[in-house]
Protein backbone atom coordinates (compact mmCIF):
# COMPACT_ATOMS: atom_id res chain seq x y z
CA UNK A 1 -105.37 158.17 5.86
CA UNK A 2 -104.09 156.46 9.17
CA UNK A 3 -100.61 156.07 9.64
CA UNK A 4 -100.52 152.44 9.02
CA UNK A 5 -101.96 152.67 5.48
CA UNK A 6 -98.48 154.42 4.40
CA UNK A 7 -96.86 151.65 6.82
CA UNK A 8 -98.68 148.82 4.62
CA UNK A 9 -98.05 151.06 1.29
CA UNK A 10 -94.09 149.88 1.82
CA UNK A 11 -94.70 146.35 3.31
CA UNK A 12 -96.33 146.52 -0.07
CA UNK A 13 -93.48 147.59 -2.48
CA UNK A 14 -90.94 145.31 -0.32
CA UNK A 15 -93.32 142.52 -1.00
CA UNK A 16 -92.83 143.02 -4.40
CA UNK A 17 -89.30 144.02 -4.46
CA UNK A 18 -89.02 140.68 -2.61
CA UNK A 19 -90.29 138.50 -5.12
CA UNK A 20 -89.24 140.12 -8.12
CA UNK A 21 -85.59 139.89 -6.82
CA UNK A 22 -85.50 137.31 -4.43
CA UNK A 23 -84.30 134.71 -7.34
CA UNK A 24 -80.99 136.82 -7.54
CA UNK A 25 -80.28 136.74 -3.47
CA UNK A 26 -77.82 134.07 -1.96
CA UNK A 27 -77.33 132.94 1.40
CA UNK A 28 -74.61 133.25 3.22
CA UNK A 29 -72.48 130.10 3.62
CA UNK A 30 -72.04 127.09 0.87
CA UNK A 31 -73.60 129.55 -2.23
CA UNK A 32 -71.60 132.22 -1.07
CA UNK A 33 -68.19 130.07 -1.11
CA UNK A 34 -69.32 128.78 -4.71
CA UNK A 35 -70.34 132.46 -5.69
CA UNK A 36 -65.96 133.12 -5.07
CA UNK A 37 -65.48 130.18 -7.45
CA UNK A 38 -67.76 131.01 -10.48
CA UNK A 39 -67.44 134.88 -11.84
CA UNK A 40 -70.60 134.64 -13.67
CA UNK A 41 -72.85 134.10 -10.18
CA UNK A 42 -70.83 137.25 -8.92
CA UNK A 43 -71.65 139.46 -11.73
CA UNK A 44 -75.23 138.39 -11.29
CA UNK A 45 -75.41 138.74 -7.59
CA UNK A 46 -74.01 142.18 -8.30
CA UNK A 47 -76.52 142.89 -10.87
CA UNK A 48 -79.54 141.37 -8.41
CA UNK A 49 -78.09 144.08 -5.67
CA UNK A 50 -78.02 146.92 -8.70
CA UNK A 51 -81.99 146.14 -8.93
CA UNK A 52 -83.06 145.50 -5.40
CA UNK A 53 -81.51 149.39 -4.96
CA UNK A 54 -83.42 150.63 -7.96
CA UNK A 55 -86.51 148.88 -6.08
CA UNK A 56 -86.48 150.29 -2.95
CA UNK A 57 -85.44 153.92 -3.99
CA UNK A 58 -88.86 154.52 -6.12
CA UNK A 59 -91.39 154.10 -3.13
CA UNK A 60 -89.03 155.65 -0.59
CA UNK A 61 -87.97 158.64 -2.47
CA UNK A 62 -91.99 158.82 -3.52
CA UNK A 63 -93.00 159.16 0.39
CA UNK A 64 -90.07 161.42 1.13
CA UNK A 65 -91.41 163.60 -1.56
CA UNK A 66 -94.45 164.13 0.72
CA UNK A 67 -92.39 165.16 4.04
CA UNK A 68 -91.13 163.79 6.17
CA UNK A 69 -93.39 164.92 9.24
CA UNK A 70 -96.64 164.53 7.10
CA UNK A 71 -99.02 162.28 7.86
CA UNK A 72 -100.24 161.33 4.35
CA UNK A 73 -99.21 159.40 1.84
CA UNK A 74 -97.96 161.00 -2.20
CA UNK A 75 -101.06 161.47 -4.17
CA UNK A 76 -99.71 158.71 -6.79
CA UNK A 77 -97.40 155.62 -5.57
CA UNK A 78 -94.56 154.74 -7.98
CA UNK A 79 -94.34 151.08 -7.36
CA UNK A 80 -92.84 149.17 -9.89
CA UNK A 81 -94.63 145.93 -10.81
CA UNK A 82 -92.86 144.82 -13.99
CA UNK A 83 -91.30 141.31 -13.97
CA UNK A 84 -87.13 140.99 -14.81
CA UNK A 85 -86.17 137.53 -16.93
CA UNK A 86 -83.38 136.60 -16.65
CA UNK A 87 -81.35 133.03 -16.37
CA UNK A 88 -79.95 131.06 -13.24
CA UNK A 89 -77.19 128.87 -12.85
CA UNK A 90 -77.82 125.76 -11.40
CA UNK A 91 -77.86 125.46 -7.79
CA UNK A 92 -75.15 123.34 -7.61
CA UNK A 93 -71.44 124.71 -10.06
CA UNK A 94 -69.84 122.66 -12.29
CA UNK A 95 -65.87 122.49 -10.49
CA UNK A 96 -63.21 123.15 -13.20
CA UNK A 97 -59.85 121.66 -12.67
CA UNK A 98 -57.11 124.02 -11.73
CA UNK A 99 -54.43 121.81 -13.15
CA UNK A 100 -53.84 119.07 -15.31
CA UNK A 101 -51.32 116.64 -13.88
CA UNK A 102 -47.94 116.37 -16.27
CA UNK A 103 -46.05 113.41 -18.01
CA UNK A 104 -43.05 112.85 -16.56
CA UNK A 105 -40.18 113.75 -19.27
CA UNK A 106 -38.46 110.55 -20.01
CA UNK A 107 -35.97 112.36 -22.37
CA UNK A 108 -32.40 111.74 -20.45
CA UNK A 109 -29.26 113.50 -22.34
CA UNK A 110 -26.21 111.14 -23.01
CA UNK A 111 -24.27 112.37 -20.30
CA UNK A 112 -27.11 112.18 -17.24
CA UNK A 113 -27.54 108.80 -17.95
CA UNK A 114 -23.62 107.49 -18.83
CA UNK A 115 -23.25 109.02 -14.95
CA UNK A 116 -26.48 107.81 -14.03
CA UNK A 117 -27.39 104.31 -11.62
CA UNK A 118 -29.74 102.15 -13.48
CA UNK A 119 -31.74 99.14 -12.76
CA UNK A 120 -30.29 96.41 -15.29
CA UNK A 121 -31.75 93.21 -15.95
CA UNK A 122 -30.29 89.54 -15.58
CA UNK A 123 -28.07 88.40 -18.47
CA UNK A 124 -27.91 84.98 -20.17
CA UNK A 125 -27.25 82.10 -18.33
CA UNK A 126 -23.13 81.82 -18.78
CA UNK A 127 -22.90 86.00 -17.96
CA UNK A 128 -24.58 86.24 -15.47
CA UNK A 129 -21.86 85.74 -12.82
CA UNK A 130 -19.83 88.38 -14.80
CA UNK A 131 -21.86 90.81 -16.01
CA UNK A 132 -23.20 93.67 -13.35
CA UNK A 133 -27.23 93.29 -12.68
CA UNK A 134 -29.76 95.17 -10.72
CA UNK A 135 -28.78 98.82 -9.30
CA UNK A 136 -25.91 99.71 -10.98
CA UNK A 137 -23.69 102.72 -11.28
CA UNK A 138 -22.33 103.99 -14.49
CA UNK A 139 -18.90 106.22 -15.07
CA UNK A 140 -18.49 107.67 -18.13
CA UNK A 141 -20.60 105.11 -19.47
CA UNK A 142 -19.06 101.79 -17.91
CA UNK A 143 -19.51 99.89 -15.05
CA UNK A 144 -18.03 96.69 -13.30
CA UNK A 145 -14.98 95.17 -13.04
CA UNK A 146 -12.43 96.87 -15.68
CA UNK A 147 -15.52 98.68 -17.39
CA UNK A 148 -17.01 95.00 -18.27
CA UNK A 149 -20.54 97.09 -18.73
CA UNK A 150 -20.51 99.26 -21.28
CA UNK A 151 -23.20 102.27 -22.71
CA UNK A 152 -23.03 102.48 -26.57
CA UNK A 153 -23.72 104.96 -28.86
CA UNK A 154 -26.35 107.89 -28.25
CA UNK A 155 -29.52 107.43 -26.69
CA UNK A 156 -32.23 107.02 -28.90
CA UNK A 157 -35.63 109.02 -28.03
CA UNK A 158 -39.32 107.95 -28.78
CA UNK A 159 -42.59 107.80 -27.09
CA UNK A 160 -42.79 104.04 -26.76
CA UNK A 161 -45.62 104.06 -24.13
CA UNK A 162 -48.22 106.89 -26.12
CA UNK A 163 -48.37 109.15 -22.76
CA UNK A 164 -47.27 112.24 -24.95
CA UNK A 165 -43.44 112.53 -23.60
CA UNK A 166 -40.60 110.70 -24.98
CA UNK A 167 -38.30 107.96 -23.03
CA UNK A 168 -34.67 107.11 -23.79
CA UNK A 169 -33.77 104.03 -25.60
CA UNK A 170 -30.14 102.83 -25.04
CA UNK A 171 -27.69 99.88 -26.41
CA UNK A 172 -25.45 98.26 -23.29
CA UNK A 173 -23.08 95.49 -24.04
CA UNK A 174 -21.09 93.05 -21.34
CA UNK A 175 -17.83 91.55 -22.77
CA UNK A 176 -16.41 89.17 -20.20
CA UNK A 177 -15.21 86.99 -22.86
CA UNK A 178 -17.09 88.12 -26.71
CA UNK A 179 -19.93 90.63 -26.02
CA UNK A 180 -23.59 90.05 -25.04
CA UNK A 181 -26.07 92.85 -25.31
CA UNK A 182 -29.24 94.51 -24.18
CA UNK A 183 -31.51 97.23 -25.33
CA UNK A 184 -33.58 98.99 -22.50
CA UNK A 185 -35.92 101.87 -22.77
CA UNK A 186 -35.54 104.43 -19.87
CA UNK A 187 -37.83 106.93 -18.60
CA UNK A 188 -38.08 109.22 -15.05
CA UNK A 189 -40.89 108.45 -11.97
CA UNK A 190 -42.78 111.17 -10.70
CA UNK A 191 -39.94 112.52 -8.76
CA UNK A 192 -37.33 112.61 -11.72
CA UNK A 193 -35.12 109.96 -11.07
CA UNK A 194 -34.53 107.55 -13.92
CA UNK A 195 -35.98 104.06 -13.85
CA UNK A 196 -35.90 101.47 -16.12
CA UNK A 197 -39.51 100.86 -18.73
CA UNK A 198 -38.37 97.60 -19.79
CA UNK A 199 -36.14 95.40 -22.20
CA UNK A 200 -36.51 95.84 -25.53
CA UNK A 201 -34.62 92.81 -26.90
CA UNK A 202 -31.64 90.81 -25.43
CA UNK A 203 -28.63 88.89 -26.83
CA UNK A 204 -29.22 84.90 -26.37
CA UNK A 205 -25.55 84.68 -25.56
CA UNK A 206 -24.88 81.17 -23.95
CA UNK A 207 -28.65 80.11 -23.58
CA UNK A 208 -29.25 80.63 -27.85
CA UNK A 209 -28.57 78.84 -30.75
CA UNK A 210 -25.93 80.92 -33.43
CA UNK A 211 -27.34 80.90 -36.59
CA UNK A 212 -30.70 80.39 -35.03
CA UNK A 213 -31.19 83.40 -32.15
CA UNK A 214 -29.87 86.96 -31.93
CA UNK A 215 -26.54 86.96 -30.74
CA UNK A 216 -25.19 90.42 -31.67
CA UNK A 217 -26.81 93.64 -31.94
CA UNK A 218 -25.47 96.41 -33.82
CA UNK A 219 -27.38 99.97 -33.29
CA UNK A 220 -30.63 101.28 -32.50
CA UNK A 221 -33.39 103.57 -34.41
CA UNK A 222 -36.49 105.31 -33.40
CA UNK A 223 -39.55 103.99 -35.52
CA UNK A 224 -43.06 105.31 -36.64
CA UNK A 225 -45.60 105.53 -33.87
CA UNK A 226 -43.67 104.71 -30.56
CA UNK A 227 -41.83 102.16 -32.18
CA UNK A 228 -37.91 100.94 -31.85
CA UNK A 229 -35.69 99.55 -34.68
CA UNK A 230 -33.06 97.29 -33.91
CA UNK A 231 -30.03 95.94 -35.93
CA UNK A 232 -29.74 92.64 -34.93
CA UNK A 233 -27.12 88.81 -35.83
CA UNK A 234 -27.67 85.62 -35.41
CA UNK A 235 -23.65 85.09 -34.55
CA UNK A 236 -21.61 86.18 -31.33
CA UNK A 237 -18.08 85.91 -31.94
CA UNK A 238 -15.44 84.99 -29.61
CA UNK A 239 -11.58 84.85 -29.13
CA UNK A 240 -10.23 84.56 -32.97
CA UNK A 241 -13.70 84.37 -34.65
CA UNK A 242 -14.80 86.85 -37.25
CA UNK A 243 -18.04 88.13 -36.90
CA UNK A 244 -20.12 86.57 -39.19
CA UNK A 245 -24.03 87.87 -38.30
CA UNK A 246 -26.44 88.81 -41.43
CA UNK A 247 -27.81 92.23 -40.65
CA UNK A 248 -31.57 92.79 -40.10
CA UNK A 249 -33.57 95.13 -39.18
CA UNK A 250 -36.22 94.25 -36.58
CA UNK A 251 -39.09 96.49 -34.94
CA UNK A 252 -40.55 96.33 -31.39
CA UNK A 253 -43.20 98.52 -29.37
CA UNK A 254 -44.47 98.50 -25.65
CA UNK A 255 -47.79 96.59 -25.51
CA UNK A 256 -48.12 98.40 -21.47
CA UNK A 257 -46.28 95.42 -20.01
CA UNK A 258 -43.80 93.99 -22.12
CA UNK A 259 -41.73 95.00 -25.53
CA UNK A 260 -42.67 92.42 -28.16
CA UNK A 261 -41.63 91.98 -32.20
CA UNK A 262 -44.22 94.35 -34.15
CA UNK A 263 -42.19 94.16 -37.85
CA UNK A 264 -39.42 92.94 -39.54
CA UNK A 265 -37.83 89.16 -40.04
CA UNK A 266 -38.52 86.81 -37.59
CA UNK A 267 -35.82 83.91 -38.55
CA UNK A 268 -32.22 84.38 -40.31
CA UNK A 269 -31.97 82.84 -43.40
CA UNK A 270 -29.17 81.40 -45.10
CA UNK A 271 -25.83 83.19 -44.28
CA UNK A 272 -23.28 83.71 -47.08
CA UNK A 273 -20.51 84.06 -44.20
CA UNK A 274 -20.59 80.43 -43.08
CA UNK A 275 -18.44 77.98 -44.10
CA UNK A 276 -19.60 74.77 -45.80
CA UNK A 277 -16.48 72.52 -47.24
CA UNK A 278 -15.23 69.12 -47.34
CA UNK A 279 -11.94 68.50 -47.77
CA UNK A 280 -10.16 65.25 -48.97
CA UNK A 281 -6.31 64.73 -48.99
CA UNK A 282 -4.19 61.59 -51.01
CA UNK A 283 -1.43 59.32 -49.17
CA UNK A 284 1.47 61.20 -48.46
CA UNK A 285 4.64 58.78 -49.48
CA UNK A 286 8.10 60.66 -47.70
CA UNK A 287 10.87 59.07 -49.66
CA UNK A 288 14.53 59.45 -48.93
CA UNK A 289 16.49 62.72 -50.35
CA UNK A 290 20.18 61.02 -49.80
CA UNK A 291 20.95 64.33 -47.64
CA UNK A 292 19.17 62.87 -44.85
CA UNK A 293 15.85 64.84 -45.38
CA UNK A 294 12.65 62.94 -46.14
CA UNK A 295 10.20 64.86 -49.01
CA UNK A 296 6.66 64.01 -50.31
CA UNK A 297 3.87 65.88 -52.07
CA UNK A 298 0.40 66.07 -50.69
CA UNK A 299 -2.71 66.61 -52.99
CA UNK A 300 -5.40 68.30 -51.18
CA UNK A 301 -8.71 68.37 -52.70
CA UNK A 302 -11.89 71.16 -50.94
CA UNK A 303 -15.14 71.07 -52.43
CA UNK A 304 -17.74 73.97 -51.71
CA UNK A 305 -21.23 72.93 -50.74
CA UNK A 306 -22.76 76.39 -49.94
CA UNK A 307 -24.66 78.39 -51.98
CA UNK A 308 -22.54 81.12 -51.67
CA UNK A 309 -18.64 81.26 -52.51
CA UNK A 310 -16.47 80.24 -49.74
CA UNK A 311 -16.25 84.01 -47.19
CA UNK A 312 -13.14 86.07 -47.02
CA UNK A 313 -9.62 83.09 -47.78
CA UNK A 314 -9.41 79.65 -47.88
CA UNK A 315 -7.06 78.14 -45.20
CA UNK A 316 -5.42 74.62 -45.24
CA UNK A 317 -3.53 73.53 -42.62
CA UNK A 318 -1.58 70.18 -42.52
CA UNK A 319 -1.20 68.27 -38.77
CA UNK A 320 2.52 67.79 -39.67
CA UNK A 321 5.09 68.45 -36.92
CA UNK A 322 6.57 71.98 -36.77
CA UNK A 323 10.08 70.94 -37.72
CA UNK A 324 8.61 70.10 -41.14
CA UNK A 325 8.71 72.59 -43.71
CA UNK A 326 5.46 73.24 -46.70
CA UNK A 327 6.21 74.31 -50.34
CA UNK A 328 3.20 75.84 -52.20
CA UNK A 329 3.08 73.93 -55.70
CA UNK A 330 -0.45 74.91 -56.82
CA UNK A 331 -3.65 76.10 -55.45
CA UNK A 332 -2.20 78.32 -52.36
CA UNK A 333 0.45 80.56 -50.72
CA UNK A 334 2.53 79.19 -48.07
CA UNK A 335 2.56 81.33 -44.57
CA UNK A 336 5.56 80.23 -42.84
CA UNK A 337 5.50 82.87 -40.06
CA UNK A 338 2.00 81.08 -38.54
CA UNK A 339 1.91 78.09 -36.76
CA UNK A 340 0.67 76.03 -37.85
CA UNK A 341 1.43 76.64 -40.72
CA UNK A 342 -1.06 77.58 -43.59
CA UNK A 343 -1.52 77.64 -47.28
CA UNK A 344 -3.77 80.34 -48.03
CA UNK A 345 -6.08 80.38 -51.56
CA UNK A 346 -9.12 82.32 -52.74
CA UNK A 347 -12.66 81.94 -52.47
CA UNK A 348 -14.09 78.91 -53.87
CA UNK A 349 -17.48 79.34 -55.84
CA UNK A 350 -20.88 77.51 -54.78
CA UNK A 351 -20.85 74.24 -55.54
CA UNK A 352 -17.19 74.40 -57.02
CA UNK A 353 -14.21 72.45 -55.67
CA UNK A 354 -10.16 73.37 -55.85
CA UNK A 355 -6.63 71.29 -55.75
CA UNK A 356 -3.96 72.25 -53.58
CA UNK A 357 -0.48 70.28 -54.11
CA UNK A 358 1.80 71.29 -51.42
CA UNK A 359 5.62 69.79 -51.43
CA UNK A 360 6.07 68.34 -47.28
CA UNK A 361 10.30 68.23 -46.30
CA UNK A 362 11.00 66.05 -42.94
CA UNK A 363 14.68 66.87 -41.38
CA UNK A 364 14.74 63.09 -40.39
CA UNK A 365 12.81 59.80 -41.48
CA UNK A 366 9.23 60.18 -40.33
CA UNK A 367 6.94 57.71 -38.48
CA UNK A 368 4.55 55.65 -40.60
CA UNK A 369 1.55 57.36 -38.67
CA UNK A 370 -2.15 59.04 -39.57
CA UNK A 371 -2.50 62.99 -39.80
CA UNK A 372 -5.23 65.18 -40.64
CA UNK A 373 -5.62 68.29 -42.74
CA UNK A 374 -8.43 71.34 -41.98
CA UNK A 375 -9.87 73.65 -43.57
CA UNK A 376 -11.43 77.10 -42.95
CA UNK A 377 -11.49 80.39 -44.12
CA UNK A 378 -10.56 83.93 -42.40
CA UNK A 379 -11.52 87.84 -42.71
CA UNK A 380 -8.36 90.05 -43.57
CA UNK A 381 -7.15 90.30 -40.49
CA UNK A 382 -6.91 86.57 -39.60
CA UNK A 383 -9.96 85.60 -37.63
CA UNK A 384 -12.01 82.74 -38.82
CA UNK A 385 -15.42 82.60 -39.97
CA UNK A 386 -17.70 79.95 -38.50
CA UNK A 387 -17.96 76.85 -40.32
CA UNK A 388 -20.22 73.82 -40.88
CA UNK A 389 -17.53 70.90 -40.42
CA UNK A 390 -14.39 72.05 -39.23
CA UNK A 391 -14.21 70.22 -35.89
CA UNK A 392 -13.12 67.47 -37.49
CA UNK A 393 -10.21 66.86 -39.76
CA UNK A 394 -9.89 65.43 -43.16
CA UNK A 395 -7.24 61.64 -42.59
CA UNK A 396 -4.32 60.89 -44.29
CA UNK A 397 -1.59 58.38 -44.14
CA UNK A 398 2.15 59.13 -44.14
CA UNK A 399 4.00 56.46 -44.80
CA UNK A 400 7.67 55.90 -46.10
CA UNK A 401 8.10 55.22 -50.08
C-alpha cells in the first residue's frame, strides 16, 4: 500500500476525532474569559481534552505498532467511531452577582447621636427665632443658647422604612419659654454619617389650638411592623400653669415620603383637668368697728358646670387691697402668706355648686367702689389648671353700711 494510504488512514481518524470532539473545543478569546468565570465549562473543557487524547492515542499507537520505518499500514485499524452525549452550556453564561449591595445601619447608640450634628426641622411659628434649626450640633444632648435644645430619653429603634435595618427614633424638646417638641426618625447615608428620615409628629406650639392640637408630647415606643407610638396632649403649659394634657397614645409609619397617623385617636375629647365654674359674689357692706377698722362679710357662691369634679383645689381670690385682711368663715382656708391672697376649698362635683363666707377687715374707711372675685383651681404645688372663664372676674359692690 502507497505511503499516502497510511497518510489518509490518520487524516481519517482526525476527521473523526474532530467531529466527535469538536463540540467540547473553545476558542481562544471571549469563551475562554467566560470558561475562568463558570467552573462547570472548565471541568468540561478538561474532560473534552481527556477524550481528544484517548482519540488520537488509538490510531497512533496502532501504526507505531507496525514500525516505525515500515512502509505498511497494521493489519487491523483501531479507529474509534462511537458517538459521546453529553450536554452544553449555552453559548452565552448566565453572570452571577459577586455581591449584594448592604442597607445602611440606621441603628445610632444614645451617646453617637447626643454628640452628634443633626439636620433639625423649623419649629412653630412663635419658636422659631429661639429654637436652633437646620445643622445643628449637640453636647451631651443639648444645643443652643443655655442648652435651649434638648435630646430626651433613649432612642427608640424600628425599621420604619421596610429596607431590613433599623433607624433611630428620638424625642427633642425647645423650652424658650414652656416646651415645644419634635419627634424625628434618624438613619445613616451610604457613607455613615447620620441624616435625618423625617418628622414624625411635631408640637403645634404657638400656631395650634390647646385643647384642640398636640401641644405636649410625653415619650416614644416602637410599634408592630415599622411603626412608631407616640404619647401625645392637647395642652402646653407655661409660666405657673399645671400641665393639664389627656394622655393618648397615637401611631405613625413612613409612607416613603412623609410620616402620617396610621392608629390611634385622632381628636381629644373632653378633659377632666379643665376648669369650668361660674362664680357669683353678694354686696359687701364695710360697717364701722368703733376702733377705726371697717369689717364686712362676703358670700361667695361657685357652681361647677363640667362633667367632671372641679381638678386638684378650688381657689378664690378677692380684688381687695393688700392692707385688707380675709377670715375663712365657711367653705375655705385662708392663705395669708400669698398675694393675693386666697381661700383655698376642695373639689367641687359635676354639676354641684359651694358657698364660701369669708369675714373682709379694712384698717381705714374704704371707698364705695366695684371689685371682682376669681376663681380657679391649682395642682399641689400651686400652678393652675387651665380654665374655661377665668379671664374675667365675678363684680361686686363695696359700699359703706
Amino acid at each position: 500500500m502507497p505511503d499516502f494510504d497510511n497518510d489518509d488512514l490518520i487524516a481519517s481518524a482526525f476527521a473523526d476525532f474532530n467531529s466527535e470532539v469538536s463540540i467540547y473545543v473553545k476558542p481562544a478569546g471571549t469563551a475562554a474569559a467566560r470558561a475562568t468565570v463558570q467552573h462547570r465549562h472548565k471541568v468540561r473543557t478538561i474532560a473534552a481534552s481527556t477524550i481528544a487524547a484517548l482519540a488520537i492515542a488509538t490510531p497512533v499507537a496502532a501504526y507505531a505498532a507496525a514500525g516505525s520505518e515500515s512502509n505498511g499500514p497494521p493489519a487491523t485499524p483501531a479507529v474509534s467511531t462511537s458517538t459521546i452525549e453529553t450536554t452544553t452550556s449555552p453559548a452565552t453564561p448566565t453572570t452571577e452577582a459577586s455581591s449584594t449591595a448592604s442597607t445602611p445601619d440606621g441603628r445610632i447608640s444614645r451617646t453617637d447621636l447626643r454628640n452628634a450634628t443633626l439636620s433639625i426641622p423649623s419649629w412653630p411659628t412663635g419658636f422659631d427665632d429661639h429654637c436652633p434649626k437646620g445643622s445643628v450640633k449637640f453636647s451631651g444632648g443639648k444645643a443652643g443658647t443655655n442648652g435651649i435644645l434638648e435630646l430626651r430619653g433613649d432612642p427608640v429603634y424600628v425599621d420604619v422604612d421596610h429596607d431590613g435595618a433599623q433607624e433611630t427614633v428620638m424625642l427633642l424638646s425647645c423650652s424658650p419659654q414652656g416646651d415645644d417638641y419634635k419627634v424625628l426618625a434618624f438613619d445613616r447615608d451610604a457613607s455613615g454619617k447620620i441624616v435625618t428620615l423625617g418628622q414624625v409628629i411635631g408640637s403645634a406650639g404657638s400656631d395650634g389650638k390647646q385643647g384642640t392640637d398636640i401641644e405636649t408630647i410625653w415619650q416614644v415606643q416602637a410599634g408592630d411592623d415599622g411603626q412608631v407610638k407616640v404619647d401625645v396632649g392637647e395642652y402646653r403649659p407655661c409660666c405657673d400653669m399645671a400641665q393639664a394634657s389627656q394622655h393618648q397614645w397615637r401611631t405613625y409609619g413612613w409612607n416613603g415620603t412623609v410620616f402620617t397617623q396610621t392608629g390611634g385617636p385622632t381628636a381629644f375629647g373632653p378633659n377632666p383637668n379643665i376648669t369650668d365654674v361660674t362664680v357669683t359674689a353678694d354686696r359687701l357692706t364695710m360697717t364701722a368697728t368703733g376702733s377705726g377698722t371697717w369689717e364686712g362679710t362676703l358670700k361667695v357662691t361657685v357652681h361647677n358646670n363640667a362633667q367632671f369634679a372641679t381638678p386638684g383645689k378650688l381657689r378664690i381670690a378677692l380684688g381687695v387691697p393688700d392692707t385688707w385682711t380675709l377670715q375663712a368663715i365657711s367653705g375655705c382656708t385662708i392663705k395669708p402668706e400669698e398675694l393675693p391672697v386666697p381661700c383655698l376649698s376642695g373639689s367641687i362635683p359635676a354639676g354641684g355648686s359651694k358657698v364660701f363666707t369669708i369675714k373682709v377687715t379694712a384698717p381705714a374707711a374704704p371707698q364705695q367702689t366695684e371689685s371682682g372675685v376669681w376663681a380657679s383651681t391649682q395642682d399641689d404645688k400651686g400652678a393652675s389648671y387651665p380654665s374655661r372663664n377665668s379671664v374675667t372676674p365675678a363684680k361686686f359692690q363695696i359700699v359703706q353700711g
